[in-house]
C-alpha atoms as a PDB file:
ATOM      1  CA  UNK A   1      23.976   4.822 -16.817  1.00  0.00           C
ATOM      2  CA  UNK A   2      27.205   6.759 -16.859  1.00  0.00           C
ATOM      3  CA  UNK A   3      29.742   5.318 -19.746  1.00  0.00           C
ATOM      4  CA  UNK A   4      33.513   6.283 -19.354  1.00  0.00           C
ATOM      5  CA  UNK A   5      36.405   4.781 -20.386  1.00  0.00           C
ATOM      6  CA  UNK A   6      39.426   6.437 -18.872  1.00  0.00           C
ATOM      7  CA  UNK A   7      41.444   4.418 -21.530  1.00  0.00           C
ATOM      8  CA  UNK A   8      39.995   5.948 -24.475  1.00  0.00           C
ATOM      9  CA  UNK A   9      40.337   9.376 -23.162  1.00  0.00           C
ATOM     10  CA  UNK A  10      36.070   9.868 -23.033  1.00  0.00           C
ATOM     11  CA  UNK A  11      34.526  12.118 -20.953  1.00  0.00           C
ATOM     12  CA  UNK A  12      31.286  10.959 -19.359  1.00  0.00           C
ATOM     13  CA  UNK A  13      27.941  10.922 -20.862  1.00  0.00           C
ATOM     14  CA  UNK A  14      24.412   9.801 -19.827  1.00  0.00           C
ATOM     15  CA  UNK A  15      22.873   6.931 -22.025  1.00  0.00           C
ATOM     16  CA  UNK A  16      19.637   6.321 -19.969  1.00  0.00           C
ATOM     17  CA  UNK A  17      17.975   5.485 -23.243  1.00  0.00           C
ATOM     18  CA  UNK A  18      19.876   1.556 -23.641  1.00  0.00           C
ATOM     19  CA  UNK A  19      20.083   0.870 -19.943  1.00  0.00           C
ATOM     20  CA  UNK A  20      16.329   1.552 -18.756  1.00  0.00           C
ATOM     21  CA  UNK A  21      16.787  -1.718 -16.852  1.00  0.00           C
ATOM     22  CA  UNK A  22      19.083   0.121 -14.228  1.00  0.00           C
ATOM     23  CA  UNK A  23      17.603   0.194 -11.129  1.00  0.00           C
ATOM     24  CA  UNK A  24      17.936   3.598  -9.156  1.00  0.00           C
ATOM     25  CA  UNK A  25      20.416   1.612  -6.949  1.00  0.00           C
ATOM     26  CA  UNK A  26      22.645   0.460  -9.889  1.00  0.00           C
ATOM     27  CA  UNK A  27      22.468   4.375 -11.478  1.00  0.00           C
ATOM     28  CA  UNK A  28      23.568   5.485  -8.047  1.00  0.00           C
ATOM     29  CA  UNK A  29      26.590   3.140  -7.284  1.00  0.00           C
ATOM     30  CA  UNK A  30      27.461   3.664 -11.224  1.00  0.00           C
ATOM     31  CA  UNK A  31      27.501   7.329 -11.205  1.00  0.00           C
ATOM     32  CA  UNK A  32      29.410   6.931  -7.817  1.00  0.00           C
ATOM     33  CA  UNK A  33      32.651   4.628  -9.264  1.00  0.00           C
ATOM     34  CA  UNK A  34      32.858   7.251 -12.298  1.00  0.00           C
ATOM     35  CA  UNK A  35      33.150   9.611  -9.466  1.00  0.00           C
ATOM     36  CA  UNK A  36      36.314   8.222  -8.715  1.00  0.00           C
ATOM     37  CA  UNK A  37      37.506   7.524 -11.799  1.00  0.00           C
ATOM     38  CA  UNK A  38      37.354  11.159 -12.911  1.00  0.00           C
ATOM     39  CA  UNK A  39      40.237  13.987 -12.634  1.00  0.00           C
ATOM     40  CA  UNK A  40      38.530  17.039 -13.369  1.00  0.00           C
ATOM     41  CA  UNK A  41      37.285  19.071 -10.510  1.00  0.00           C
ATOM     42  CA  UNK A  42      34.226  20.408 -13.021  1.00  0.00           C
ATOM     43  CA  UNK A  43      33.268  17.042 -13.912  1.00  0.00           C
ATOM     44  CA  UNK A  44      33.710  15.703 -10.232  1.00  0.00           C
ATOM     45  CA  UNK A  45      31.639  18.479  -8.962  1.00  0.00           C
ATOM     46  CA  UNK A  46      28.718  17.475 -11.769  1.00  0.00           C
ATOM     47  CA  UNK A  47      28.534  14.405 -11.343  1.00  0.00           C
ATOM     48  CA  UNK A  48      28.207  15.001  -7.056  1.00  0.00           C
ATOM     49  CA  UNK A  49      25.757  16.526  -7.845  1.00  0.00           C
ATOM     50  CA  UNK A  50      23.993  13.853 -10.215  1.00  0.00           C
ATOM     51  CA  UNK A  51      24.859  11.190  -8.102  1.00  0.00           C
ATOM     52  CA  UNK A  52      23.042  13.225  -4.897  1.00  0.00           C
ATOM     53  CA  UNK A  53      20.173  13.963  -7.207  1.00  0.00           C
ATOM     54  CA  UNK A  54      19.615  10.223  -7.847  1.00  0.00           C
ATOM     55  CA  UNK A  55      20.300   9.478  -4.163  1.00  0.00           C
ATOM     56  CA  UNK A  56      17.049  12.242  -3.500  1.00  0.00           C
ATOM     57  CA  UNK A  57      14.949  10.507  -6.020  1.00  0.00           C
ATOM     58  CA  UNK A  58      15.820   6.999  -4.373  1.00  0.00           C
ATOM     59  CA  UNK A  59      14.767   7.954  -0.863  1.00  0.00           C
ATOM     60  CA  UNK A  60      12.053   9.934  -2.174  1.00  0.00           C
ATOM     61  CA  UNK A  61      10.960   7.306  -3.904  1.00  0.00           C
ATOM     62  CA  UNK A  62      11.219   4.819  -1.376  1.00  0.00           C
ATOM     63  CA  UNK A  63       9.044   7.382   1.216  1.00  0.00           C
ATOM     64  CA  UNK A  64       6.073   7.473  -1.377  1.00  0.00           C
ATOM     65  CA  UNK A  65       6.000   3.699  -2.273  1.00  0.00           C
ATOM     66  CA  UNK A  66       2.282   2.323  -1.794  1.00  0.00           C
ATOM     67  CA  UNK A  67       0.325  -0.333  -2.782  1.00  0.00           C
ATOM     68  CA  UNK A  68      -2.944  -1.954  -3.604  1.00  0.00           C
ATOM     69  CA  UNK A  69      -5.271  -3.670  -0.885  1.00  0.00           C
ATOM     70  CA  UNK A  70      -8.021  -5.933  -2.434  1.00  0.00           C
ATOM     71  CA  UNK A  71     -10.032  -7.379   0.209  1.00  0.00           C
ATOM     72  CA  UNK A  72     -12.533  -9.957  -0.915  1.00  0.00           C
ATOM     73  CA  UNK A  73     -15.775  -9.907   0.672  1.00  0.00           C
ATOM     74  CA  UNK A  74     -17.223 -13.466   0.915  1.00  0.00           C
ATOM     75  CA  UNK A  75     -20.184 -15.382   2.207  1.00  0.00           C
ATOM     76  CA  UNK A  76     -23.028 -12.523   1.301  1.00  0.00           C
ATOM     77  CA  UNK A  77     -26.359 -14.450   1.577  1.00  0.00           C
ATOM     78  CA  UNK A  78     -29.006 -11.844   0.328  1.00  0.00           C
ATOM     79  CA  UNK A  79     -28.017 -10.037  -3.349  1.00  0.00           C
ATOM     80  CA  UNK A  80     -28.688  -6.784  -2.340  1.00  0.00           C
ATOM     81  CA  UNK A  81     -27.846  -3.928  -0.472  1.00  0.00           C
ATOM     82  CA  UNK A  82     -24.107  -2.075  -0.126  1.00  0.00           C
ATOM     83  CA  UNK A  83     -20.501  -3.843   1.737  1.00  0.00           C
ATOM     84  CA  UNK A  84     -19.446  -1.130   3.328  1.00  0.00           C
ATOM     85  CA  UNK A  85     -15.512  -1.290   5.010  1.00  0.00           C
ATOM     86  CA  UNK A  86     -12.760   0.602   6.644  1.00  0.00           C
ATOM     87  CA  UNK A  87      -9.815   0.501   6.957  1.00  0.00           C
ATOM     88  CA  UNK A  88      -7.947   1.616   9.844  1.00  0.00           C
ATOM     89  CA  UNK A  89      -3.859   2.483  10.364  1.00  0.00           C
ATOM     90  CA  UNK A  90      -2.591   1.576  14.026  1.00  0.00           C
ATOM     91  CA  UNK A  91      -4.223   0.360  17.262  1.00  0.00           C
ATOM     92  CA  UNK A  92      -4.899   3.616  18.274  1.00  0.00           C
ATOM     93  CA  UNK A  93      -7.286   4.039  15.448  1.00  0.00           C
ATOM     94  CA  UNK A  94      -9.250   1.025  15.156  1.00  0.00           C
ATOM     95  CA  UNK A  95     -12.761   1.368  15.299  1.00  0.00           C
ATOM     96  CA  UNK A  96     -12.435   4.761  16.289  1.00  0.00           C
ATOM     97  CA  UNK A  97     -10.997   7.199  13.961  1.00  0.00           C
ATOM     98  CA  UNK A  98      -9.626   8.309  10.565  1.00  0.00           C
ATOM     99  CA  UNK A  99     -10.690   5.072   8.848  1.00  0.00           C
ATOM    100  CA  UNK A 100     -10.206   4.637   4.766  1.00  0.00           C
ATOM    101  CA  UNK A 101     -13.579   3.827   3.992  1.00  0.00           C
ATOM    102  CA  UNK A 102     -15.265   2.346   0.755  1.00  0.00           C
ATOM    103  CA  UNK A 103     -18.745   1.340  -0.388  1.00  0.00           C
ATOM    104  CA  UNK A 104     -19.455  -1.326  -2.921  1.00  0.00           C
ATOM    105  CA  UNK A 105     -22.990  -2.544  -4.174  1.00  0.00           C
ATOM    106  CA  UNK A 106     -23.384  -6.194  -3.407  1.00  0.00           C
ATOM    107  CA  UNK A 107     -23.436  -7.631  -6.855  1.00  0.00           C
ATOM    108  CA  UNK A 108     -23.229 -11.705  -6.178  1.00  0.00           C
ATOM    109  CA  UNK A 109     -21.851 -13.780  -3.344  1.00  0.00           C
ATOM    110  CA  UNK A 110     -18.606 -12.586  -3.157  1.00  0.00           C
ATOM    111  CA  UNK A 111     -17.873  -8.753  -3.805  1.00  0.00           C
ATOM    112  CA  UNK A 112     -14.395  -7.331  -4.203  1.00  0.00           C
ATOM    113  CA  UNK A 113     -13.049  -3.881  -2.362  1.00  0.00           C
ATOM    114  CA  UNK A 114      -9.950  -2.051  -4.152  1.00  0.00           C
ATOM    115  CA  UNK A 115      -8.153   0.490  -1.741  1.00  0.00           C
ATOM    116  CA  UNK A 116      -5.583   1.906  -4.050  1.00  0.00           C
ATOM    117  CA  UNK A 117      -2.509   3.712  -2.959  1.00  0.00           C
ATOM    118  CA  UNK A 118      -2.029   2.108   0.251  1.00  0.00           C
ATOM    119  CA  UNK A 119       1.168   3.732   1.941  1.00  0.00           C
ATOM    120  CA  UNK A 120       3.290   0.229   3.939  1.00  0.00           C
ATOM    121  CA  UNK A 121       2.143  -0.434   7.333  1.00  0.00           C
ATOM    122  CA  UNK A 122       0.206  -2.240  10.077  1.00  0.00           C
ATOM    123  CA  UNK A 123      -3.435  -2.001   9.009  1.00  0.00           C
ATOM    124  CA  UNK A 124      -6.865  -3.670  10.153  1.00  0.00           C
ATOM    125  CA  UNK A 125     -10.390  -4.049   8.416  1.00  0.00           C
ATOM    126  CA  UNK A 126     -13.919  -3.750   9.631  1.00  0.00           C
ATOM    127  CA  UNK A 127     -17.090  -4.607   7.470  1.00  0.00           C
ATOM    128  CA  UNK A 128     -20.416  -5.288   7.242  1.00  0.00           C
ATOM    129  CA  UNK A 129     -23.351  -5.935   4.605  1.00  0.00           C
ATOM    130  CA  UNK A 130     -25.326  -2.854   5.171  1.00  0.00           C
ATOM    131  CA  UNK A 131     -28.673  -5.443   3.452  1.00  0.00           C
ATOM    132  CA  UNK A 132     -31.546  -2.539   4.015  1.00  0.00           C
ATOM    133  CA  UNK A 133     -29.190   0.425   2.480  1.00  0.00           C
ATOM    134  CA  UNK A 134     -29.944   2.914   5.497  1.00  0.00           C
ATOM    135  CA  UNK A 135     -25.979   3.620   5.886  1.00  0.00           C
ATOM    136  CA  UNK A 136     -25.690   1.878   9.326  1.00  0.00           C
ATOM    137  CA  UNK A 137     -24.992  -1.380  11.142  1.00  0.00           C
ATOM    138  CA  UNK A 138     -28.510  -2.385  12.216  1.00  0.00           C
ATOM    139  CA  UNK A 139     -28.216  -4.070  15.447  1.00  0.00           C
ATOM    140  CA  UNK A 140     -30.992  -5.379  17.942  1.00  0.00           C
ATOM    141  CA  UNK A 141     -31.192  -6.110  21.766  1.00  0.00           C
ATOM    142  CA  UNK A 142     -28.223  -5.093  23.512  1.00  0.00           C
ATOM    143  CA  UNK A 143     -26.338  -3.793  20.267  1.00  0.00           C
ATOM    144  CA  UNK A 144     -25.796  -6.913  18.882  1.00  0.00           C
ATOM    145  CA  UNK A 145     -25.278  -6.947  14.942  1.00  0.00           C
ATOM    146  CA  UNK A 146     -28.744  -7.586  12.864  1.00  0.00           C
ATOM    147  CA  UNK A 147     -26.559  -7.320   9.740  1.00  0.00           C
ATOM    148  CA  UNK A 148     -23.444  -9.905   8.609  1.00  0.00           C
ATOM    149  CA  UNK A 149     -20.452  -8.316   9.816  1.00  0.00           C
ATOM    150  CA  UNK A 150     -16.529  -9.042   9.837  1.00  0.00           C
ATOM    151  CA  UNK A 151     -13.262  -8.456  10.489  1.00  0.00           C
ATOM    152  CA  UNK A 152     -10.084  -8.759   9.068  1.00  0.00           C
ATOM    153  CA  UNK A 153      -8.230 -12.383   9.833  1.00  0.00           C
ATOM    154  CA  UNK A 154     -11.828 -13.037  10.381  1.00  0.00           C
ATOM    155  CA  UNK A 155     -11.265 -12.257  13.774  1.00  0.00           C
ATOM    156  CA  UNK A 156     -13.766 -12.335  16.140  1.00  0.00           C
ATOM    157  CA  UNK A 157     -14.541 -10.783  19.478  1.00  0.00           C
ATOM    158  CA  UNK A 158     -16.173 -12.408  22.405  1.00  0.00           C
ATOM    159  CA  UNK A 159     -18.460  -9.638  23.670  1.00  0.00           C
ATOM    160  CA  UNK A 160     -17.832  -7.055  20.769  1.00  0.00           C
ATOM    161  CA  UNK A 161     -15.125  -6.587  17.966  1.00  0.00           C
ATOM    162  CA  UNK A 162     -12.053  -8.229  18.383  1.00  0.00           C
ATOM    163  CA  UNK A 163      -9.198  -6.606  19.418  1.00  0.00           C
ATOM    164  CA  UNK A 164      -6.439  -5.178  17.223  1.00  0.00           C
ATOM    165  CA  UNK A 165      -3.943  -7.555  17.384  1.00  0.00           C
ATOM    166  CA  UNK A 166      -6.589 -10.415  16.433  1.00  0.00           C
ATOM    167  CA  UNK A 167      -7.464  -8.068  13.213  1.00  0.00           C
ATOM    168  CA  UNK A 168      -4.151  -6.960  12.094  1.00  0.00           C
ATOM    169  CA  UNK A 169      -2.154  -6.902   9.229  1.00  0.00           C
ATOM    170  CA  UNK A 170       0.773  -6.025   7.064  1.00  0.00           C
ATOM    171  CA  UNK A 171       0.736  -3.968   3.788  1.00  0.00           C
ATOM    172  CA  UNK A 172       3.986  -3.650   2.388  1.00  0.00           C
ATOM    173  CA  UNK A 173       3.196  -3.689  -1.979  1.00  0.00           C
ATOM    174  CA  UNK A 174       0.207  -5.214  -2.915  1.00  0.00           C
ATOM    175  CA  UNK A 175      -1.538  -7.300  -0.655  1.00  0.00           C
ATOM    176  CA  UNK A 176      -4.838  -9.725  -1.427  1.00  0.00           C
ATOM    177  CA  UNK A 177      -7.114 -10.863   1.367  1.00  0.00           C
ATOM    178  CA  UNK A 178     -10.682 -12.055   2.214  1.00  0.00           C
ATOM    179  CA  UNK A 179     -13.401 -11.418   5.229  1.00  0.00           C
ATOM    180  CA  UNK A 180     -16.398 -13.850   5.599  1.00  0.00           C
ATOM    181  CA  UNK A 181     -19.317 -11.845   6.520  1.00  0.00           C
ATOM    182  CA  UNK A 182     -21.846 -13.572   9.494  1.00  0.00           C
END
């Protein structure tokens, strides 16, 4: 936070050390009304150029916040094998490209995956207990799962996955969800 008092004749000074509850917002719009208040062209110019710098480091910031996607796994029948998920940004992707993808060895009914560093968006999820560990959705007569499977929503699709807009979801922070496997 800037301090100046015009009154007592101070010039202004930085004291970030007893206002570290200032959000980057408040530091902005401060630095910005000492702006004004100052008469010196040298000090105007500085603090311009402080109160652009903050400005950066706001919308910087603001462009790099992500969050943390736990998605719950629940409903796993046989103690054994590995959940295996993706995660996939956009319609365009999903269930055919650039997923996030994560293992996780089943450890009791309900196993949890962390996906850290999620950037805000539309998202959906795909999973299934992979129970025989051979890295693949085992599926029988006419490619129909052999292993529990599911979707996020716990969507469902009539003859295949469902579609996106059944699956979809907002990140936007940290966001907690669940899929039951069938």
């Amino acid at each position: 936070m800037i301090i100046y008092d015009p009154a007592k004749g101070q010039s202004p000074a930085f004291n970030s050390l007893s206002h570290k509850a200032d959000t980057s917002e408040t530091l902005v719009l401060r630095i910005v009304e000492n702006c004004r208040c100052l008469g010196k062209k040298s000090n105007m110019k500085k603090l311009s150029i402080s109160a652009l710098l903050a400005m950066s480091l706001m919308a910087i910031s603001t462009l790099f916040a992500q969050g943390k996607l736990e998605v719950t796994v629940k409903n796993i029948q046989e103690l054994k094998g590995t959940i295996r998920m993706s995660v996939y940004s956009g319609e365009d992707n999903f269930m055919k490209k650039n997923p996030i993808s994560k293992e996780v060895k089943v450890t009791g009914k309900e196993v949890t995956v962390v996906f850290e560093n999620v950037k805000p968006g539309e998202y959906a999820i795909s999973t299934y207990h992979d129970v025989d560990d051979n890295k693949e959705l085992d599926t029988g007569f006419m490619g129909i799962p052999q292993e529990p499977y599911g979707f996020s929503n716990d969507a469902r699709g009539s003859f295949g996955p469902p579609s996106y807009e059944k699956a979809k979801f907002k990140v936007d922070g940290n966001v907690k969800t669940s899929i039951t496997v069938q």
